[in-house]
N, C-alpha and C. Protein backbone atom coordinates (compact mmCIF):
# COMPACT_ATOMS: atom_id res chain seq x y z
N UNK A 1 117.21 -28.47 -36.99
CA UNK A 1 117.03 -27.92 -35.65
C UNK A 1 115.95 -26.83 -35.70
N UNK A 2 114.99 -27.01 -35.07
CA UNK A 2 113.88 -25.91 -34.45
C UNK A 2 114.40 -24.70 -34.00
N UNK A 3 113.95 -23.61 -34.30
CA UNK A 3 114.65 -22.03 -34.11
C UNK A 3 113.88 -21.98 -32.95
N UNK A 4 114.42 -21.35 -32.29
CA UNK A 4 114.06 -20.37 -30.59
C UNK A 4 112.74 -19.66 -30.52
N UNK A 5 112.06 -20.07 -30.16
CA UNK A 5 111.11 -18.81 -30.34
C UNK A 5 111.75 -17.50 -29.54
N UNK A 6 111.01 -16.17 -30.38
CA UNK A 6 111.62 -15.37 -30.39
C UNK A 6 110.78 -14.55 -28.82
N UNK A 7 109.73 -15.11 -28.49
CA UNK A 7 109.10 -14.58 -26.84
C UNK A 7 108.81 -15.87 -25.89
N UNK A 8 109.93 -15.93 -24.89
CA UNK A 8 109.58 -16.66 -23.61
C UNK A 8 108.22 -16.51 -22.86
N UNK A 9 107.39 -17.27 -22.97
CA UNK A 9 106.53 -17.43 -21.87
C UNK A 9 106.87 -18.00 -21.06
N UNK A 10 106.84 -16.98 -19.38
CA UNK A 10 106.77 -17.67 -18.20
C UNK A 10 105.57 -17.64 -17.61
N UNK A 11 105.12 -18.49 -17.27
CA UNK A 11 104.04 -18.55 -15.85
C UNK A 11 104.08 -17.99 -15.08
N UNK A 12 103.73 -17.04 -14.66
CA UNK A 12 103.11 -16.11 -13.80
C UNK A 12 102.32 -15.50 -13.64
N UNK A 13 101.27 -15.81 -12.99
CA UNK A 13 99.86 -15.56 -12.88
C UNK A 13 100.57 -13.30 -11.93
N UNK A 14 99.57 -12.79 -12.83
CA UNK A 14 99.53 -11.15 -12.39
C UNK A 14 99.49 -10.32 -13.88
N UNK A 15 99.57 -9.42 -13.79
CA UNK A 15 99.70 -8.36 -14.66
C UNK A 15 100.40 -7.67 -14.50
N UNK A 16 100.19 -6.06 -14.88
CA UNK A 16 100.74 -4.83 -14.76
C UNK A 16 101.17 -4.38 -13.30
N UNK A 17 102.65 -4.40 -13.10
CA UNK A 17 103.50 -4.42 -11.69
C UNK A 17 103.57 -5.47 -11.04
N UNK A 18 103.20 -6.90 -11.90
CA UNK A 18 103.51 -7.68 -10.68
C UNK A 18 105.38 -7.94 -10.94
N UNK A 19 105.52 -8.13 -12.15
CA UNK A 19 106.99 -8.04 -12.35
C UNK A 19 107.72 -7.15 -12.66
N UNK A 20 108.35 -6.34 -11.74
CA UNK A 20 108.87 -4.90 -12.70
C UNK A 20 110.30 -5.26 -13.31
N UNK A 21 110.38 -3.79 -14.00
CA UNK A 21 111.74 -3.76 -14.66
C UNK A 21 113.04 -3.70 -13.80
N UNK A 22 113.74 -4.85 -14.21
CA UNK A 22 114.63 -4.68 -13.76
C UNK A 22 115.40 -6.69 -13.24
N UNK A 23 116.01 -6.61 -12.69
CA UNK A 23 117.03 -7.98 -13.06
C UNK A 23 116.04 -9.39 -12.94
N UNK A 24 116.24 -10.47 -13.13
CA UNK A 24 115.79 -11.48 -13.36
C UNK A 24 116.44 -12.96 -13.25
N UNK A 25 116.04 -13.99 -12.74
CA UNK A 25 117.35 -14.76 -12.75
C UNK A 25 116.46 -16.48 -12.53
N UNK A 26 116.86 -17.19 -13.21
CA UNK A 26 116.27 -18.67 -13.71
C UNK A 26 117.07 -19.26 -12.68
N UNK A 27 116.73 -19.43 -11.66
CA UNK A 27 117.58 -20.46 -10.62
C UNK A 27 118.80 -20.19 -10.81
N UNK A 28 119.57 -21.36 -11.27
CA UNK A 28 121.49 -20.84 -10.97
C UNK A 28 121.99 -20.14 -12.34
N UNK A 29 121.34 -19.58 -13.18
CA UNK A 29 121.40 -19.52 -14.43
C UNK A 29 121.83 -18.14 -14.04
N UNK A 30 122.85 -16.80 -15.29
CA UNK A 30 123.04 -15.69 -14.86
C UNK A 30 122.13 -14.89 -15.07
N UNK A 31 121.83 -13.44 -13.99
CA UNK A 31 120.73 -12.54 -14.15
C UNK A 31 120.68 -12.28 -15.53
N UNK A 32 119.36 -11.92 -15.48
CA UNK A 32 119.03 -11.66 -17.00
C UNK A 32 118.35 -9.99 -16.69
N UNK A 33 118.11 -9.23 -17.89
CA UNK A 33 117.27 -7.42 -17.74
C UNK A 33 116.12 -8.45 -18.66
N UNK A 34 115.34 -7.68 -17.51
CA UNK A 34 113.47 -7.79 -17.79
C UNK A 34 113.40 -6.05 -17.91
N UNK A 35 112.61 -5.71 -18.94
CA UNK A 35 111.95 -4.59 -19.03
C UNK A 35 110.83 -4.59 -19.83
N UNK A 36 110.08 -4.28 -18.64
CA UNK A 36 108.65 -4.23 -18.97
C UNK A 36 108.13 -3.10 -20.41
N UNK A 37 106.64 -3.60 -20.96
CA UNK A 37 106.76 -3.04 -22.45
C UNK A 37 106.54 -1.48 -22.70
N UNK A 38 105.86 -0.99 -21.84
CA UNK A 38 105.97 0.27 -21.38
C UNK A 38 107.25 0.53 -21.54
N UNK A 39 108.09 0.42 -20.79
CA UNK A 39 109.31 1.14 -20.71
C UNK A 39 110.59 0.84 -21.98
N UNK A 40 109.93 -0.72 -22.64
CA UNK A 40 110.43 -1.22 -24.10
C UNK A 40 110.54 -0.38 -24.81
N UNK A 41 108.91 0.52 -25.00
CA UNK A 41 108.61 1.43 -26.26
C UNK A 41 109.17 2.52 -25.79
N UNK A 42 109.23 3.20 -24.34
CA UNK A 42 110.14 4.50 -24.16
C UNK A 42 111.45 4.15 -24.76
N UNK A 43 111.88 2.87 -24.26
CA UNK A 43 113.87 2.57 -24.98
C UNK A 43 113.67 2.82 -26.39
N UNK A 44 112.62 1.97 -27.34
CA UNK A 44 113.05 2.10 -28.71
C UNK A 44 112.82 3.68 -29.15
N UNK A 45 112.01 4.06 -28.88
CA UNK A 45 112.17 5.83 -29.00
C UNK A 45 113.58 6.10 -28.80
N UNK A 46 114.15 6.14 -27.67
CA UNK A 46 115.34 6.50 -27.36
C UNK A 46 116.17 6.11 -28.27
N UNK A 47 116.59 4.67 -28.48
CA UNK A 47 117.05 3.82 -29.11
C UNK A 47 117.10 4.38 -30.33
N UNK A 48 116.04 4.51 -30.94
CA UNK A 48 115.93 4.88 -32.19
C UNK A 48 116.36 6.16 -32.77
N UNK A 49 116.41 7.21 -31.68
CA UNK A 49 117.05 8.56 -31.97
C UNK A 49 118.32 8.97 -32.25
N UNK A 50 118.90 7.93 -30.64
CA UNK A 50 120.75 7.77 -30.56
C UNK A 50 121.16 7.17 -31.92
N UNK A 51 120.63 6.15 -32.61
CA UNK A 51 121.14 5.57 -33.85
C UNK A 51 120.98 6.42 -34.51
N UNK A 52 120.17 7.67 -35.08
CA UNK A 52 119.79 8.73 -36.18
C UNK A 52 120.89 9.80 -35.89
N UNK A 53 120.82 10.02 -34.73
CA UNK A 53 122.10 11.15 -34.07
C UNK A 53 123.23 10.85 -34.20
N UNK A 54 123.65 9.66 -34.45
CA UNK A 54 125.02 9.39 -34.19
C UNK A 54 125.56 8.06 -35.24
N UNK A 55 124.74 8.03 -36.42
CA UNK A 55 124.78 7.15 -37.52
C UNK A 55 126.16 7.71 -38.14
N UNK A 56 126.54 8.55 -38.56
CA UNK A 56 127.98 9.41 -39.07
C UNK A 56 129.16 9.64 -38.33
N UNK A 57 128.59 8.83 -37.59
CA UNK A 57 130.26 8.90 -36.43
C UNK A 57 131.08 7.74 -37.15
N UNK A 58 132.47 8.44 -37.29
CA UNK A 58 133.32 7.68 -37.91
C UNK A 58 134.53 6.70 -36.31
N UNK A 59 133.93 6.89 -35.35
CA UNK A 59 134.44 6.30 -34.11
C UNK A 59 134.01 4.14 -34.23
N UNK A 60 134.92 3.55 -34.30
CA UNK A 60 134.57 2.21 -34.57
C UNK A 60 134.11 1.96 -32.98
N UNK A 61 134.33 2.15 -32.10
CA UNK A 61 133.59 1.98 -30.57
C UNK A 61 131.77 2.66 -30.49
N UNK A 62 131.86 3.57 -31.42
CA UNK A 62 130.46 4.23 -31.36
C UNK A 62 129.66 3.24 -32.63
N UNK A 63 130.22 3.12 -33.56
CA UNK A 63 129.61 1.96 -34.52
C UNK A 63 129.02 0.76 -33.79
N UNK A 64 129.92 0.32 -33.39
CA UNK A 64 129.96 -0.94 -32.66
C UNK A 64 128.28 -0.71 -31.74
N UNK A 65 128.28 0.30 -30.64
CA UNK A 65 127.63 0.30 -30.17
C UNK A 65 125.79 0.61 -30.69
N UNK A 66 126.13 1.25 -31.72
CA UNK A 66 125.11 1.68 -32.64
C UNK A 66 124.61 0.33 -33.23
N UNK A 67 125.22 -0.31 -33.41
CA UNK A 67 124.75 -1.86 -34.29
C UNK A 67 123.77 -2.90 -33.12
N UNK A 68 124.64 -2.63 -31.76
CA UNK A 68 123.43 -3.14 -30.68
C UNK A 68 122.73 -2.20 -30.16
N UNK A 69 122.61 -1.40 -30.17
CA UNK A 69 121.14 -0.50 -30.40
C UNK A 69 120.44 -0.56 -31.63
N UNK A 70 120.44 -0.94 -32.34
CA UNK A 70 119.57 -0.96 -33.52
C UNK A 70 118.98 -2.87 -33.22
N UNK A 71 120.18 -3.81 -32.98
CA UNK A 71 119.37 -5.25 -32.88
C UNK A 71 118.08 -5.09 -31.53
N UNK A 72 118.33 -4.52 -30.09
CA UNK A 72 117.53 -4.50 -29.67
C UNK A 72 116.15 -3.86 -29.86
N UNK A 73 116.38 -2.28 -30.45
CA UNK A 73 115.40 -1.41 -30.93
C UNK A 73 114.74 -2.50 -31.90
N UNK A 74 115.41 -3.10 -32.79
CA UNK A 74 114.91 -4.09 -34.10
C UNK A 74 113.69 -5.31 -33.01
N UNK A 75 114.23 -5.42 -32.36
CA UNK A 75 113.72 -6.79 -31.00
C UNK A 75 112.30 -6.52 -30.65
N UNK A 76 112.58 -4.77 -30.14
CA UNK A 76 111.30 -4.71 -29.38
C UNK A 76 110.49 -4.40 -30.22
N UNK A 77 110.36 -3.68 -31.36
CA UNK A 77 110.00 -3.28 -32.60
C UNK A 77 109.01 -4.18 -33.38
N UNK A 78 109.84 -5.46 -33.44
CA UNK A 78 108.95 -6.31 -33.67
C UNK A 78 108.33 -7.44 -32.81
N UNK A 79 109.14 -7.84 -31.49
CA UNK A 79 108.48 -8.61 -30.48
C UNK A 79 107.53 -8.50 -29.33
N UNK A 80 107.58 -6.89 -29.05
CA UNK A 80 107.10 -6.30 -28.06
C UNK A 80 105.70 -5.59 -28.46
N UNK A 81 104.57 -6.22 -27.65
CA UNK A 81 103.49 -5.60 -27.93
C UNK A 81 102.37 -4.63 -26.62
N UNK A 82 102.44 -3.59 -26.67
CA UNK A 82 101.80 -3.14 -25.46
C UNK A 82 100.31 -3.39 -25.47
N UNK A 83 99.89 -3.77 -24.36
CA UNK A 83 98.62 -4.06 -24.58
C UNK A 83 97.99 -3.33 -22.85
N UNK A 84 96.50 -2.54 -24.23
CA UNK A 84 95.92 -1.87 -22.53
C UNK A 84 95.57 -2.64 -21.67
């Protein structure tokens, strides 16, 4: 079996603001979060801090959550490219 590629291209003719951040939805399929790459690289900053700040928490609900902040931060990190 062929792996996923890891960036959807859609067709859509525009650039910068023609699609902003925020929900998304493939016909009857469920909404999906679009966030644009600008605001990608503000999250993994963020992203990346909350995991450093809060890596020693012995809370299994804060672990938990720390492990999907690090796969997405990991996502945009390497999938997301800003371009001027």
């Amino acid at each position: 079996m062929r792996p996923l590629p890891r960036i959807t291209q859609i067709p859509l003719e525009g650039g910068s603001g023609v699609v902003p951040t925020g929900a998304l939805q493939f016909k009857n399929d469920w909404p999906g979060l679009f966030i644009r790459g600008d605001k990608a690289v503000e999250l993994l900053i963020r992203f990346r801090t909350m995991v450093e700040q809060l890596k020693d928490s012995t809370d299994p609900k804060i672990a938990a959550g720390l492990v999907t902040l690090q796969e997405l931060a990991d996502i945009i990190d390497r999938d997301v490219i800003v371009r001027k």
